[in-house]
N, C-alpha and C. Protein backbone atom coordinates (compact mmCIF):
# COMPACT_ATOMS: atom_id res chain seq x y z
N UNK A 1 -108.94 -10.21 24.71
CA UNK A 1 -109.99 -9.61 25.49
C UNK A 1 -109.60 -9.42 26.94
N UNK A 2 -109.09 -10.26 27.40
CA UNK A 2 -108.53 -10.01 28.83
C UNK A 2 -107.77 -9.16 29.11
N UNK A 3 -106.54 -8.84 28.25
CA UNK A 3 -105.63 -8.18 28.22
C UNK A 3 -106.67 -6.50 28.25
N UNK A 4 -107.42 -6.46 27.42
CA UNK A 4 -108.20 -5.06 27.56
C UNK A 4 -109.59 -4.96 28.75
N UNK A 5 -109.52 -5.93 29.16
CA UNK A 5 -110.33 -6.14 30.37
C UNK A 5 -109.78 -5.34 31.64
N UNK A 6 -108.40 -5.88 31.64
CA UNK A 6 -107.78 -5.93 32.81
C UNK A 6 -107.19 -4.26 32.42
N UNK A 7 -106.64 -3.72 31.30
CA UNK A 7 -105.77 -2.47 31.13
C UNK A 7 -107.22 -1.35 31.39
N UNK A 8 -108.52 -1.63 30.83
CA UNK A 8 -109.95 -0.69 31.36
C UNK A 8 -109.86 -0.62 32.68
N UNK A 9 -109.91 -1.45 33.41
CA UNK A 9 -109.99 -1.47 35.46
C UNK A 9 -108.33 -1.09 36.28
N UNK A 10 -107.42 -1.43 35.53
CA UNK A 10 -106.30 -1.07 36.13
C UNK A 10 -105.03 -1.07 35.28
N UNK A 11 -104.41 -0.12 34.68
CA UNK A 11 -103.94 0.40 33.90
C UNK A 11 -102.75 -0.06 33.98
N UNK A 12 -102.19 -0.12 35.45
CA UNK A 12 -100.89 -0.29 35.99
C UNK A 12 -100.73 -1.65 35.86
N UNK A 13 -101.64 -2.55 36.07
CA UNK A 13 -101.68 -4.31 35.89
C UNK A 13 -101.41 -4.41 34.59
N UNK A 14 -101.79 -4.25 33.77
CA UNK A 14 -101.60 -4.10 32.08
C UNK A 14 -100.16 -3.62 31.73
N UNK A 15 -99.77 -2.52 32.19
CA UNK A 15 -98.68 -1.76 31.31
C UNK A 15 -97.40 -2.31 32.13
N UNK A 16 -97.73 -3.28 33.27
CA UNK A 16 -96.37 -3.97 34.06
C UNK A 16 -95.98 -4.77 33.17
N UNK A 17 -97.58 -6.01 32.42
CA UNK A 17 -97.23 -7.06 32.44
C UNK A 17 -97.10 -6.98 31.19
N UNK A 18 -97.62 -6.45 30.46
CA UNK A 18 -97.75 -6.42 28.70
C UNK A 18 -96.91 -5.67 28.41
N UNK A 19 -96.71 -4.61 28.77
CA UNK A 19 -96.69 -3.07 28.12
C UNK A 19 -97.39 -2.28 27.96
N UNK A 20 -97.14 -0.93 27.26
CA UNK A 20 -98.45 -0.42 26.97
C UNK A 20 -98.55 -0.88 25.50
N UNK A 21 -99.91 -0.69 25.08
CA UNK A 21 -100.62 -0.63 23.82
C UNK A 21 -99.41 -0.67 22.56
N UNK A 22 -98.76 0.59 22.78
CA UNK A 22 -97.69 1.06 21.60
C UNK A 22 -96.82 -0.20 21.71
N UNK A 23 -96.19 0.14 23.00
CA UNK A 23 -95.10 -0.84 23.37
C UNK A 23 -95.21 -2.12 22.33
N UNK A 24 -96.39 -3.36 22.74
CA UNK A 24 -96.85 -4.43 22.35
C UNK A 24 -96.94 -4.15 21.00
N UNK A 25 -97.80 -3.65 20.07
CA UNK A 25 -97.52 -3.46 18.77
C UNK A 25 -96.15 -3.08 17.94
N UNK A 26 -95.62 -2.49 18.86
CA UNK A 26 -93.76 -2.27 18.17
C UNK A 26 -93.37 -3.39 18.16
N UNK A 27 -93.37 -4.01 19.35
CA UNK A 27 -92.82 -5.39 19.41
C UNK A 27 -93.21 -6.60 18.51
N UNK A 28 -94.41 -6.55 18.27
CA UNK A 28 -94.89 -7.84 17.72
C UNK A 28 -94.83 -7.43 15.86
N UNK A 29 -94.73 -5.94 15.40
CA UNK A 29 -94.32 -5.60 14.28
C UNK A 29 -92.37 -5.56 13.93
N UNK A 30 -92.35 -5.88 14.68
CA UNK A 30 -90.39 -5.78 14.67
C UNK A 30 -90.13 -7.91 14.88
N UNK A 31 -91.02 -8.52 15.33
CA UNK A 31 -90.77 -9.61 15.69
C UNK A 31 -91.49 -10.34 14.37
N UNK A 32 -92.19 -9.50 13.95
CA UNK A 32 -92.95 -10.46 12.38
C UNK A 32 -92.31 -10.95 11.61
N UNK A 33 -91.60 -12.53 11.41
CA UNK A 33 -91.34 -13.31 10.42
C UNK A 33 -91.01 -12.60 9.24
N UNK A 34 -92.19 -12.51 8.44
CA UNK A 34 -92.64 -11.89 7.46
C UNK A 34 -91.95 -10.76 7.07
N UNK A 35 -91.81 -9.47 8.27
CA UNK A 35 -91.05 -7.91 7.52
C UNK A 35 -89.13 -8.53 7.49
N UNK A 36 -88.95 -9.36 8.92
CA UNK A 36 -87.64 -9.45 8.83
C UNK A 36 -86.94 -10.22 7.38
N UNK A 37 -87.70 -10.99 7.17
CA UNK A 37 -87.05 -11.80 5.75
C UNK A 37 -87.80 -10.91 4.91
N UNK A 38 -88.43 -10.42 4.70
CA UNK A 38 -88.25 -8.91 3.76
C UNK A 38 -87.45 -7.93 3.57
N UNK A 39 -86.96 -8.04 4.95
CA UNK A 39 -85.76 -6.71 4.99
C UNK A 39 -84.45 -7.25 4.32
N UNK A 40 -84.22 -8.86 4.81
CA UNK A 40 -83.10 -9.87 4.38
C UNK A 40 -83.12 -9.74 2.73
N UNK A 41 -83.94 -9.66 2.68
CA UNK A 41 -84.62 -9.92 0.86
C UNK A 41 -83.97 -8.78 0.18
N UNK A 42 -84.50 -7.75 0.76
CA UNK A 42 -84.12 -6.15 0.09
C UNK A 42 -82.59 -6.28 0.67
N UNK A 43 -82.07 -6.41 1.53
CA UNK A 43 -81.08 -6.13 1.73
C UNK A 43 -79.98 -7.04 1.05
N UNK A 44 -79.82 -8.09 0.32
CA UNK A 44 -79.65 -8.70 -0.85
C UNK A 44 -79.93 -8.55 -2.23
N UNK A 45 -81.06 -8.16 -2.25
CA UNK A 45 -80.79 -6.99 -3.51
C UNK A 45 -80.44 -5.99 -3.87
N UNK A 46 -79.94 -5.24 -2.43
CA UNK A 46 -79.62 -4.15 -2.90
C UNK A 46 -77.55 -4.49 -3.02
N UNK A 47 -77.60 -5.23 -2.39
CA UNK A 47 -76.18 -5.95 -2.45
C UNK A 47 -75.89 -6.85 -3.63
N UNK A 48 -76.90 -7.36 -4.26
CA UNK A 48 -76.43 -8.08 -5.74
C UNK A 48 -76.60 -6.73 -6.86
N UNK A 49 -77.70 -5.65 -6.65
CA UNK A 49 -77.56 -4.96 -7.94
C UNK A 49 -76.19 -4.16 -7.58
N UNK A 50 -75.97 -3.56 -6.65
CA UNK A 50 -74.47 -3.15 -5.93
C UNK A 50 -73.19 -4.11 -7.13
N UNK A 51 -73.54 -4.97 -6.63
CA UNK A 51 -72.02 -6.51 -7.34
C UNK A 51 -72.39 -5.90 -8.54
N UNK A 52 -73.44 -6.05 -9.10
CA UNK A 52 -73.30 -5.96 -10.72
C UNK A 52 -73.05 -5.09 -11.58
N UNK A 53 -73.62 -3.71 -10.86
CA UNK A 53 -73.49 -2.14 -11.20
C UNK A 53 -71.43 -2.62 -11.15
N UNK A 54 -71.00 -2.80 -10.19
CA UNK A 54 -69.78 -2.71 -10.21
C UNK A 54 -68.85 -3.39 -10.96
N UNK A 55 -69.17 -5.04 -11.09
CA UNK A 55 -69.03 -5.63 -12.29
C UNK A 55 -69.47 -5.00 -13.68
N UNK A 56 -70.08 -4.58 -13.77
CA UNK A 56 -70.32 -3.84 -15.41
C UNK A 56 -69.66 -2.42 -15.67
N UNK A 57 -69.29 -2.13 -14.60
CA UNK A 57 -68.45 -0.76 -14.36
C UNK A 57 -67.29 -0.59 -14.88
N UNK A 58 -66.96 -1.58 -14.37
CA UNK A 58 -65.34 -2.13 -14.11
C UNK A 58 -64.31 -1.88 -15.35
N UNK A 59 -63.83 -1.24 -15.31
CA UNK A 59 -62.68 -0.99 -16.49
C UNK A 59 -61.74 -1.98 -17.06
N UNK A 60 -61.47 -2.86 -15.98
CA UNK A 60 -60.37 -3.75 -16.40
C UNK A 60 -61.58 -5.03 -16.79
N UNK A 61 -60.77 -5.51 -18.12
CA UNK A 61 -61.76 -6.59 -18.84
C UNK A 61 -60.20 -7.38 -19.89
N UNK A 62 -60.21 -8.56 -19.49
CA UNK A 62 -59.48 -9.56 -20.34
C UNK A 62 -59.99 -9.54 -21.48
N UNK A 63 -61.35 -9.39 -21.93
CA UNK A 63 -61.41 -10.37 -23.05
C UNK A 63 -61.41 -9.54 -24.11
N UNK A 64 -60.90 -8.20 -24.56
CA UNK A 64 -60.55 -7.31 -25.23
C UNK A 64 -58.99 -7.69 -25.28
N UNK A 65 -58.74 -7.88 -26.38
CA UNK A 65 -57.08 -7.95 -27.12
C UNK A 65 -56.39 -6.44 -27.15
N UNK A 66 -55.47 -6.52 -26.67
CA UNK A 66 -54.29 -5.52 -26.96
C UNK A 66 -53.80 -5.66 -28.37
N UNK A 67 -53.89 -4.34 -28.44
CA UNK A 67 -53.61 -4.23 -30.36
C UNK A 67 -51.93 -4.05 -30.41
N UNK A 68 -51.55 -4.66 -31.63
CA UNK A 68 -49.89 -5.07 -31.96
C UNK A 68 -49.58 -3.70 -31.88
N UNK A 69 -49.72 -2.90 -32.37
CA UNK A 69 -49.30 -1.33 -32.74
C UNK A 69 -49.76 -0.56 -31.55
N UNK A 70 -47.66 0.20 -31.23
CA UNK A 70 -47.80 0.62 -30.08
C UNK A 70 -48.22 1.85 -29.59
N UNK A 71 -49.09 2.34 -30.70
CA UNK A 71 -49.44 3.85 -30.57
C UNK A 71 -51.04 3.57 -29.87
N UNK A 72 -51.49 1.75 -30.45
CA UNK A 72 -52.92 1.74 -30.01
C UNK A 72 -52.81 1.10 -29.13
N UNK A 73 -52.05 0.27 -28.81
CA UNK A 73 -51.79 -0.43 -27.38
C UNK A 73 -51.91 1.19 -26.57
N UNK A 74 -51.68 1.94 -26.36
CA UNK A 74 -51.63 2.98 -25.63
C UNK A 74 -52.83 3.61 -25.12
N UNK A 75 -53.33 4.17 -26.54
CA UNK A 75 -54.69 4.70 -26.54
C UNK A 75 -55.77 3.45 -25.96
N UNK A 76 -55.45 2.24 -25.73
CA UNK A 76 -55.83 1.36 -25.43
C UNK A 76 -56.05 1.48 -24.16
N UNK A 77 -54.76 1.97 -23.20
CA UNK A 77 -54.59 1.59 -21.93
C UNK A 77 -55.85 2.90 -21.97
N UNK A 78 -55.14 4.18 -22.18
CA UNK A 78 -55.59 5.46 -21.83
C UNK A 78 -57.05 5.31 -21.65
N UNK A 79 -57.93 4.82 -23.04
CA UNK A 79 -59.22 4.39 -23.12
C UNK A 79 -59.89 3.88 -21.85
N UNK A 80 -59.13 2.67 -21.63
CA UNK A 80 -59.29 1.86 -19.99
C UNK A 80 -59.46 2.83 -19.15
N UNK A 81 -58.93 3.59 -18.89
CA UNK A 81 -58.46 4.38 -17.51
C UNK A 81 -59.43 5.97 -17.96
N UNK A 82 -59.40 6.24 -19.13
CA UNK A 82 -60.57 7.78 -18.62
C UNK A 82 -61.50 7.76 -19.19
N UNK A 83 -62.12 6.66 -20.21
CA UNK A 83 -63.52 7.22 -21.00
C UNK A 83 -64.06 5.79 -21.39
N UNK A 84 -63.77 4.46 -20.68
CA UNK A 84 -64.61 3.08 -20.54
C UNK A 84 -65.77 3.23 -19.14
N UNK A 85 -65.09 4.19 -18.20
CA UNK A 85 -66.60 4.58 -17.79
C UNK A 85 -67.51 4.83 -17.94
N UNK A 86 -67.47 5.33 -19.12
CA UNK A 86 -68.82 6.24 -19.25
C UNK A 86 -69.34 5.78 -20.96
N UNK A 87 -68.04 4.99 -21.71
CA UNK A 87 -68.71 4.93 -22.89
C UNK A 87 -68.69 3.25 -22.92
N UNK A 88 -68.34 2.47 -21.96
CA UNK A 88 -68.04 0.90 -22.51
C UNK A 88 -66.81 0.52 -22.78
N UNK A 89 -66.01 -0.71 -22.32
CA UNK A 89 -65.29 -0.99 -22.27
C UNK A 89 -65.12 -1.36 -24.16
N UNK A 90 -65.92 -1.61 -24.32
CA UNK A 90 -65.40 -1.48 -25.68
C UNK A 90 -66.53 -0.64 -26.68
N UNK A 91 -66.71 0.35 -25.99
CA UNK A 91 -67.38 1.33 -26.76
C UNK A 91 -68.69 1.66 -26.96
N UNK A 92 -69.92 0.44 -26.50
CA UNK A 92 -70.85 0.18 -26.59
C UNK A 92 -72.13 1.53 -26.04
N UNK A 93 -71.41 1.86 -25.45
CA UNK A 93 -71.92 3.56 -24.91
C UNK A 93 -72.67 3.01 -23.20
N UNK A 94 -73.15 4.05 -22.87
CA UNK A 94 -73.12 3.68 -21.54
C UNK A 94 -73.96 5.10 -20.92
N UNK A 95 -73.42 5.85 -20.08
CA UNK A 95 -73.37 7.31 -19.40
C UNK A 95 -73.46 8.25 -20.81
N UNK A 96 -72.02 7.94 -21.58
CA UNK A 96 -71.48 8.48 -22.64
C UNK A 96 -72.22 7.90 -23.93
N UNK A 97 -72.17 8.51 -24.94
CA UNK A 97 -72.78 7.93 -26.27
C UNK A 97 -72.00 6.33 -26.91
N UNK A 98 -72.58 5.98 -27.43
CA UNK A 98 -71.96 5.07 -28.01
C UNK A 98 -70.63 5.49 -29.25
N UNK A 99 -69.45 4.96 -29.25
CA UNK A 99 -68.33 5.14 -29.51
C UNK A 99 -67.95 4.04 -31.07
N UNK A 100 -68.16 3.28 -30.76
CA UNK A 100 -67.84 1.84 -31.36
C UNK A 100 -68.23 1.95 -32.64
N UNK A 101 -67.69 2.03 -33.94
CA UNK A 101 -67.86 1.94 -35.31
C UNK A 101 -69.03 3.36 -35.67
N UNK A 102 -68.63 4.46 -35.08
CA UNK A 102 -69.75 5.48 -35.20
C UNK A 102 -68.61 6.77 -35.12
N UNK A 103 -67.26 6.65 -34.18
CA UNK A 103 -66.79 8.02 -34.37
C UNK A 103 -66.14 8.94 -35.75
N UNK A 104 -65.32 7.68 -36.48
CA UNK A 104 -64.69 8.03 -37.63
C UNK A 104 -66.35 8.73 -38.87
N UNK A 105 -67.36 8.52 -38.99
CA UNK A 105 -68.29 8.69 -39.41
C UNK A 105 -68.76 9.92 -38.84
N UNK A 106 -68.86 10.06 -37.65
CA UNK A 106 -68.67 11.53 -36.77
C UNK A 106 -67.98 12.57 -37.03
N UNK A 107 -66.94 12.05 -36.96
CA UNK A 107 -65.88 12.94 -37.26
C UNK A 107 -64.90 12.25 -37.99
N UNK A 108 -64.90 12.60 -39.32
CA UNK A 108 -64.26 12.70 -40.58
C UNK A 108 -62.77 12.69 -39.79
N UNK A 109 -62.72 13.93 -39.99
CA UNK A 109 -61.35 14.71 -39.73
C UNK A 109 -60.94 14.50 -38.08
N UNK A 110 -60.19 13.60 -37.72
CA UNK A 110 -59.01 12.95 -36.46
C UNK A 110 -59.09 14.42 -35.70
N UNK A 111 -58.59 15.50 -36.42
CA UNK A 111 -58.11 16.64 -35.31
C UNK A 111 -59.81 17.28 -34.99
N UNK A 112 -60.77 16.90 -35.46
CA UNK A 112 -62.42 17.24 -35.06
C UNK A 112 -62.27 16.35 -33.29
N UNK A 113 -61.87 15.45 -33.94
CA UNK A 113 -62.07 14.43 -32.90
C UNK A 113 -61.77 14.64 -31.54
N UNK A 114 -59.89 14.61 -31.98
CA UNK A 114 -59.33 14.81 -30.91
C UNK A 114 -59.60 16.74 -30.22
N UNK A 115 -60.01 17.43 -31.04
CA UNK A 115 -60.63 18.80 -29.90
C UNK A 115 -61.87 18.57 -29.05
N UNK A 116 -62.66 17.52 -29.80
CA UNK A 116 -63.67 17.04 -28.31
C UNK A 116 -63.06 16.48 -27.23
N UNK A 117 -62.19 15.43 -27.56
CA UNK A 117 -60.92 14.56 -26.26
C UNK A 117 -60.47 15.92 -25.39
N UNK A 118 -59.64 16.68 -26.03
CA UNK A 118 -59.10 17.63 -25.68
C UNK A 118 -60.09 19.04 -24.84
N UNK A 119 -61.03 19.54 -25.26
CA UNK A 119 -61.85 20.40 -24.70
C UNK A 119 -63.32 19.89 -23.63
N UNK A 120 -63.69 18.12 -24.29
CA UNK A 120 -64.86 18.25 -23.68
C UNK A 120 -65.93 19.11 -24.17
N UNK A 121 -67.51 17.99 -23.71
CA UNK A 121 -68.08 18.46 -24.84
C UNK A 121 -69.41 18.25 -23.88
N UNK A 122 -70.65 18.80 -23.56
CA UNK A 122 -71.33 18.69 -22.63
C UNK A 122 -70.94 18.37 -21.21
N UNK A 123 -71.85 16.99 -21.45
CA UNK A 123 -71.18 16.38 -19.82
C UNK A 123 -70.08 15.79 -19.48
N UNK A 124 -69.26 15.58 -20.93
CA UNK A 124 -67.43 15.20 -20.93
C UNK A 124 -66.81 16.23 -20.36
N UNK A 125 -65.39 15.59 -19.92
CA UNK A 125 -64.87 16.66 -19.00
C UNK A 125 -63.90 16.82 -20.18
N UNK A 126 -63.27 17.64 -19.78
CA UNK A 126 -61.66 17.94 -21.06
C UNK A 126 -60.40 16.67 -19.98
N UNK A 127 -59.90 16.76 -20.85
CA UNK A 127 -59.07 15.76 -21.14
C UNK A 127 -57.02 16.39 -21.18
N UNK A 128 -57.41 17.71 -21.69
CA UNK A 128 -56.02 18.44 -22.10
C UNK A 128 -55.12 18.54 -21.11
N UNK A 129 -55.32 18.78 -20.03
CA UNK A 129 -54.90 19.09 -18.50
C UNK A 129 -54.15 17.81 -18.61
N UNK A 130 -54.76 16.74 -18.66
CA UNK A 130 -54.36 15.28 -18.35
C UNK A 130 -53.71 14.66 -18.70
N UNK A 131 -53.77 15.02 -20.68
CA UNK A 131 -53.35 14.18 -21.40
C UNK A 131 -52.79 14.76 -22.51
N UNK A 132 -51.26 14.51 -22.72
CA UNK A 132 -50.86 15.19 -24.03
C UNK A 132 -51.03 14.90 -25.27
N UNK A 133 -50.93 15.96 -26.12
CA UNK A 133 -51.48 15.72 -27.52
C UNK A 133 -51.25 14.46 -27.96
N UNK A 134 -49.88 14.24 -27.66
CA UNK A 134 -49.78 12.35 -28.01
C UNK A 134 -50.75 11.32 -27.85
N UNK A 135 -51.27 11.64 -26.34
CA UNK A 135 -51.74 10.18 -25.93
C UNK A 135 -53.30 11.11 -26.13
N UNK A 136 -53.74 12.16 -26.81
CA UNK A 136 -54.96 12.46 -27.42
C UNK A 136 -54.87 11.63 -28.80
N UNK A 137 -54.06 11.93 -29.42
CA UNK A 137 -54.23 11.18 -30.55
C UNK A 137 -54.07 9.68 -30.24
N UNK A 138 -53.60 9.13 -29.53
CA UNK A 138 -53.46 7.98 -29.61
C UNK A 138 -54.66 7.19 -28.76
N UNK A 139 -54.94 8.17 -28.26
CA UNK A 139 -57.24 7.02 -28.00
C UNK A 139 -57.70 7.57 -28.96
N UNK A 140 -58.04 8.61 -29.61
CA UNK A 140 -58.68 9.27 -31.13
C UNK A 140 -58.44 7.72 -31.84
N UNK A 141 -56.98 7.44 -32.27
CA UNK A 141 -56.93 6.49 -33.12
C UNK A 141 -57.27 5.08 -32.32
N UNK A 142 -57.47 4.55 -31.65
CA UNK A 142 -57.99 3.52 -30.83
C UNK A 142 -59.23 3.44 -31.10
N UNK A 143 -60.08 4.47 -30.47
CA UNK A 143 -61.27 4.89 -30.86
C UNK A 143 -61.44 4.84 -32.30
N UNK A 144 -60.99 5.27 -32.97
CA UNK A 144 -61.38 4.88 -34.87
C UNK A 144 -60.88 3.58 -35.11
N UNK A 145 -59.77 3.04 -35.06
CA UNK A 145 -59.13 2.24 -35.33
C UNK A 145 -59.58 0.86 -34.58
N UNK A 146 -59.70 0.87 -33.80
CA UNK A 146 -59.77 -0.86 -32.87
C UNK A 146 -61.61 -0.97 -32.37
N UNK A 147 -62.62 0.49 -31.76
CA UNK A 147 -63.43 0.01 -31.39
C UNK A 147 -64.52 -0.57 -32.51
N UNK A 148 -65.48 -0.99 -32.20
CA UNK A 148 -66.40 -1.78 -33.05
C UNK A 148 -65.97 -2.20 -34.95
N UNK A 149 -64.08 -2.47 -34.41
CA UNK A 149 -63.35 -3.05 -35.76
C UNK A 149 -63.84 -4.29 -35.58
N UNK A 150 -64.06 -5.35 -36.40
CA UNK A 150 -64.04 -6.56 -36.66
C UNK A 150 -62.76 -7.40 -37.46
């Protein structure tokens, strides 16, 4: 009450000692307990879902075995490196459809397969540019052969 006592009769006494009106409310809304450990709050969550998005991202994963046969050890790596983004490190689907004990059933016929690898197929990109027929067939057979194998 004083404070608006004194800013009604002399404006200049008020806005020396307080501030003005705005001033004082910025201040005492920027100084609130309350929003700053809110902001701390959000700003930690947005930094743990950050960690985890990236942890679940992540291509490289130990606990998937390298297969004895060196055509799938290959398609193995290849897998890692252009299409565990988007479908799961081990196939589980993701961005991309699910992969894992569903493609050979998809596609019968290997060379069906490998022309989706190869051309891209909606939101897949092609692959041909990148990757030679070899190492097409050799995630095709990874992909049939090793994902959701037991």
């Amino acid at each position: 009450m004083l404070a608006m006592r004194i800013e009604s009769h002399s404006p200049s006494i008020a806005a020396s000692r307080w501030g003005t009106s705005t001033e004082m409310l910025a201040g005492r809304f920027l100084r609130m307990p309350m929003l700053r450990s809110g902001r701390v709050l959000l700003a930690s969550g947005v930094l743990m879902g950050a960690a985890t998005l990236f942890a679940a991202c992540s291509s490289g994963s130990s606990s998937i075995a390298v297969p004895s046969d060196p055509v799938l050890a290959q398609g193995q790596q290849i897998y890692t490196q252009n299409c565990a983004s988007c479908h799961g490190q081990a196939g589980g689907g993701g961005l991309g459809p699910k992969l894992a004990g569903l493609v050979e059933k998809k596609y019968p016929n290997i060379a069906d397969q490998e022309a989706v690898i190869a051309n891209g197929r909606s939101s897949m990109p092609k692959f041909s540019g990148r990757l030679s027929a070899a190492e097409i067939n050799a995630v095709a057979r990874y992909e049939r052969e090793s994902l959701g194998v037991k």
